[in-house]
C-alpha atoms as a PDB file:
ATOM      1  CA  UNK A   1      96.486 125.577  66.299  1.00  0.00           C
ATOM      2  CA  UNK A   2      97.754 122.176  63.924  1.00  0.00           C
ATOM      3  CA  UNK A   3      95.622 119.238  63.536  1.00  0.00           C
ATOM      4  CA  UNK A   4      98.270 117.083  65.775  1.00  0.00           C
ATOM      5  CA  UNK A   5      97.263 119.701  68.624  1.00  0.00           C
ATOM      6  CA  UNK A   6      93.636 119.164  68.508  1.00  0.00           C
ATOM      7  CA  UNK A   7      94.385 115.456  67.889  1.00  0.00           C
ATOM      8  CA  UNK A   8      96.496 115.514  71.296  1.00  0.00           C
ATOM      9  CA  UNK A   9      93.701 117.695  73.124  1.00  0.00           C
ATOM     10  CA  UNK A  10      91.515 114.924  72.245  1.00  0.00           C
ATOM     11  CA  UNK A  11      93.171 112.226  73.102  1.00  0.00           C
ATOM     12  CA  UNK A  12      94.549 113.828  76.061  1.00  0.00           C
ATOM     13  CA  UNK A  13      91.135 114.653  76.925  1.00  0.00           C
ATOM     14  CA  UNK A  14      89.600 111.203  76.912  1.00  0.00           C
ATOM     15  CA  UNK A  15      92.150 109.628  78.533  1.00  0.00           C
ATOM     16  CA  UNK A  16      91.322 111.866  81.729  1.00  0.00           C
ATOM     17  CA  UNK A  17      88.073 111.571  81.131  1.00  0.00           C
ATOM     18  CA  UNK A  18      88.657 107.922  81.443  1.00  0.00           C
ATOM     19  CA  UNK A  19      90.975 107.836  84.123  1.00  0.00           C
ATOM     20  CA  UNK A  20      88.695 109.579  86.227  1.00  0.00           C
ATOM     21  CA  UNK A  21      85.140 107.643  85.177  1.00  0.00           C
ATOM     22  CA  UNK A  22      86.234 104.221  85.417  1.00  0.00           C
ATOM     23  CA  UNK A  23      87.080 103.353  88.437  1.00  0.00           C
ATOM     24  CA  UNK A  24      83.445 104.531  89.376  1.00  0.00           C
ATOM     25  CA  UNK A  25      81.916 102.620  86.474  1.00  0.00           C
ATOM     26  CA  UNK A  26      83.723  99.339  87.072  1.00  0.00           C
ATOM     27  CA  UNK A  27      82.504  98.916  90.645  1.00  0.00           C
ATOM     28  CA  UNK A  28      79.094 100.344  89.715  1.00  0.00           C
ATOM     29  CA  UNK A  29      79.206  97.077  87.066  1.00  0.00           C
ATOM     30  CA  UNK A  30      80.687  94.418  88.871  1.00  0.00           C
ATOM     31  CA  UNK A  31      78.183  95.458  91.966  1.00  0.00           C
ATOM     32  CA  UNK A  32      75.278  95.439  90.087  1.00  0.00           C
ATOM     33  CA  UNK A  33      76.497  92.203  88.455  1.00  0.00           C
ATOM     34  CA  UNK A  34      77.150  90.714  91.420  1.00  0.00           C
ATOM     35  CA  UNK A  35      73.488  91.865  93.149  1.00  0.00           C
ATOM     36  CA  UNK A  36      71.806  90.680  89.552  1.00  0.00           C
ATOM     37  CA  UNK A  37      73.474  87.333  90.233  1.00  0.00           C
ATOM     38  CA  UNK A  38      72.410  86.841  93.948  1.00  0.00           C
ATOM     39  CA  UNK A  39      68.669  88.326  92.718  1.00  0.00           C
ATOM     40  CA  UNK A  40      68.369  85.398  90.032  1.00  0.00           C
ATOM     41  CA  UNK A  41      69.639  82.731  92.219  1.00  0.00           C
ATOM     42  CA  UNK A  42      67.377  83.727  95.062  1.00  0.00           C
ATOM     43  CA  UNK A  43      64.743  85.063  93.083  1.00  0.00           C
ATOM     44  CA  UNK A  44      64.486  88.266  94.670  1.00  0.00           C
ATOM     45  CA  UNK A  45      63.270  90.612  92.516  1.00  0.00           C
ATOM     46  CA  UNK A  46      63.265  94.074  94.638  1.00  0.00           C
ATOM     47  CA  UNK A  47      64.517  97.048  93.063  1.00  0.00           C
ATOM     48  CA  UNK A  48      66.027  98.857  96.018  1.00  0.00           C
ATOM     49  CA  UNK A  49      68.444  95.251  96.612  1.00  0.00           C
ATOM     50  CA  UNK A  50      70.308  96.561  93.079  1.00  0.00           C
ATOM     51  CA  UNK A  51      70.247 100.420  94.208  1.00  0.00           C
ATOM     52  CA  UNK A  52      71.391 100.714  97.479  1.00  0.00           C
ATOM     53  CA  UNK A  53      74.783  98.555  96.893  1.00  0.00           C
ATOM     54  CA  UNK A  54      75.830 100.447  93.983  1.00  0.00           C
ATOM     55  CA  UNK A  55      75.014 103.633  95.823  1.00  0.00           C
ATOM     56  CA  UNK A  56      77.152 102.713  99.078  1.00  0.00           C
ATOM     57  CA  UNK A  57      79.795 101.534  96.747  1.00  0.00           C
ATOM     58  CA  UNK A  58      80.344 104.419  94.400  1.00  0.00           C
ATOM     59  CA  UNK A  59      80.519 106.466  97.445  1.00  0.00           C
ATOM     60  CA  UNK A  60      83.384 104.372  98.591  1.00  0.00           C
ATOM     61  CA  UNK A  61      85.000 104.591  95.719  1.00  0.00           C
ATOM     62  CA  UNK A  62      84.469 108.795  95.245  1.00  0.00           C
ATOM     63  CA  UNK A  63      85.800 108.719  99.880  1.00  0.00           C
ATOM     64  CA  UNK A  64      88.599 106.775  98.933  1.00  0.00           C
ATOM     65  CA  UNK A  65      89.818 108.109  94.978  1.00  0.00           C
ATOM     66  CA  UNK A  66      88.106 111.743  94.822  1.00  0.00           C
ATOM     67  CA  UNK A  67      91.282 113.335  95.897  1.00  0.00           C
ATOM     68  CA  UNK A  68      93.164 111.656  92.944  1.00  0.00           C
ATOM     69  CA  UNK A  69      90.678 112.189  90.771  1.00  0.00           C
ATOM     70  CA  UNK A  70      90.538 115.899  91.377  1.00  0.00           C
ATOM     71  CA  UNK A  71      94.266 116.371  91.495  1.00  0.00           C
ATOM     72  CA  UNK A  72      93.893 115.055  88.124  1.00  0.00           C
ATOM     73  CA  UNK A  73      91.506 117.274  86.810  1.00  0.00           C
ATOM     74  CA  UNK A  74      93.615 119.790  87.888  1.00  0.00           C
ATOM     75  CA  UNK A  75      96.676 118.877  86.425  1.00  0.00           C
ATOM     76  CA  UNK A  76      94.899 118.710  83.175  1.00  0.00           C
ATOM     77  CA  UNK A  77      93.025 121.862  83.840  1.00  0.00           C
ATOM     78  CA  UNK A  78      96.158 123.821  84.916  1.00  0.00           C
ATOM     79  CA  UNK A  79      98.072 122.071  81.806  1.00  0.00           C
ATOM     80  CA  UNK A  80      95.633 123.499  79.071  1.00  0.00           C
ATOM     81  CA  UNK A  81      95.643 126.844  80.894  1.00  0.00           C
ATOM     82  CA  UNK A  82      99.230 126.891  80.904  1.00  0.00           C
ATOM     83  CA  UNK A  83      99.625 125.916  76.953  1.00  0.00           C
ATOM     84  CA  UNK A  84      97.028 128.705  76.538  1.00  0.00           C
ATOM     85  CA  UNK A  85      99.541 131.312  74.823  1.00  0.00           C
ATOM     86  CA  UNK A  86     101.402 128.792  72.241  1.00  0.00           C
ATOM     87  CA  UNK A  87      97.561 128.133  71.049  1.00  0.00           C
ATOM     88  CA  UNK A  88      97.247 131.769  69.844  1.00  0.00           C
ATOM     89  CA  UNK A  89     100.534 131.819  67.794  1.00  0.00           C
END
């Protein structure tokens, strides 16, 4: 195992983690963003108004991308598994 593997594990290994968190974190952001907005401009300060979107939207997301994301954990998964014997050389 060379530094330039573990380097490319890394690397390799944030950029799925990434891949597969953003999309999720970005709506979760601009949601809450946009429900902060609305909350100062009406003055509503209720706690649920911020929750619930976010919630219903990050479910969305997970219906609609879950079966990329997990094809891409696998990939990943079934990559590391199969470079597994040229790591104990």
């Amino acid at each position: 195992m060379t530094e330039a593997y573990l380097i490319s594990f890394a690397q390799n290994s944030l950029t799925v983690a990434i891949m597969i968190a953003g999309p999720v974190l970005i709506v979760s952001l601009v949601i809450g963003s946009l429900v902060s907005l609305i909350q100062a401009a009406t003055q509503i300060n209720e706690a649920t108004m911020t929750f619930v979107p976010k919630i219903i939207a990050i479910i969305l997301v997970l219906t609609l991308l879950g079966g990329w994301m997990g094809q891409q954990i696998i990939s990943y998964t079934s990559g590391i598994f199969n470079d597994l014997p040229n790591l104990v050389k």
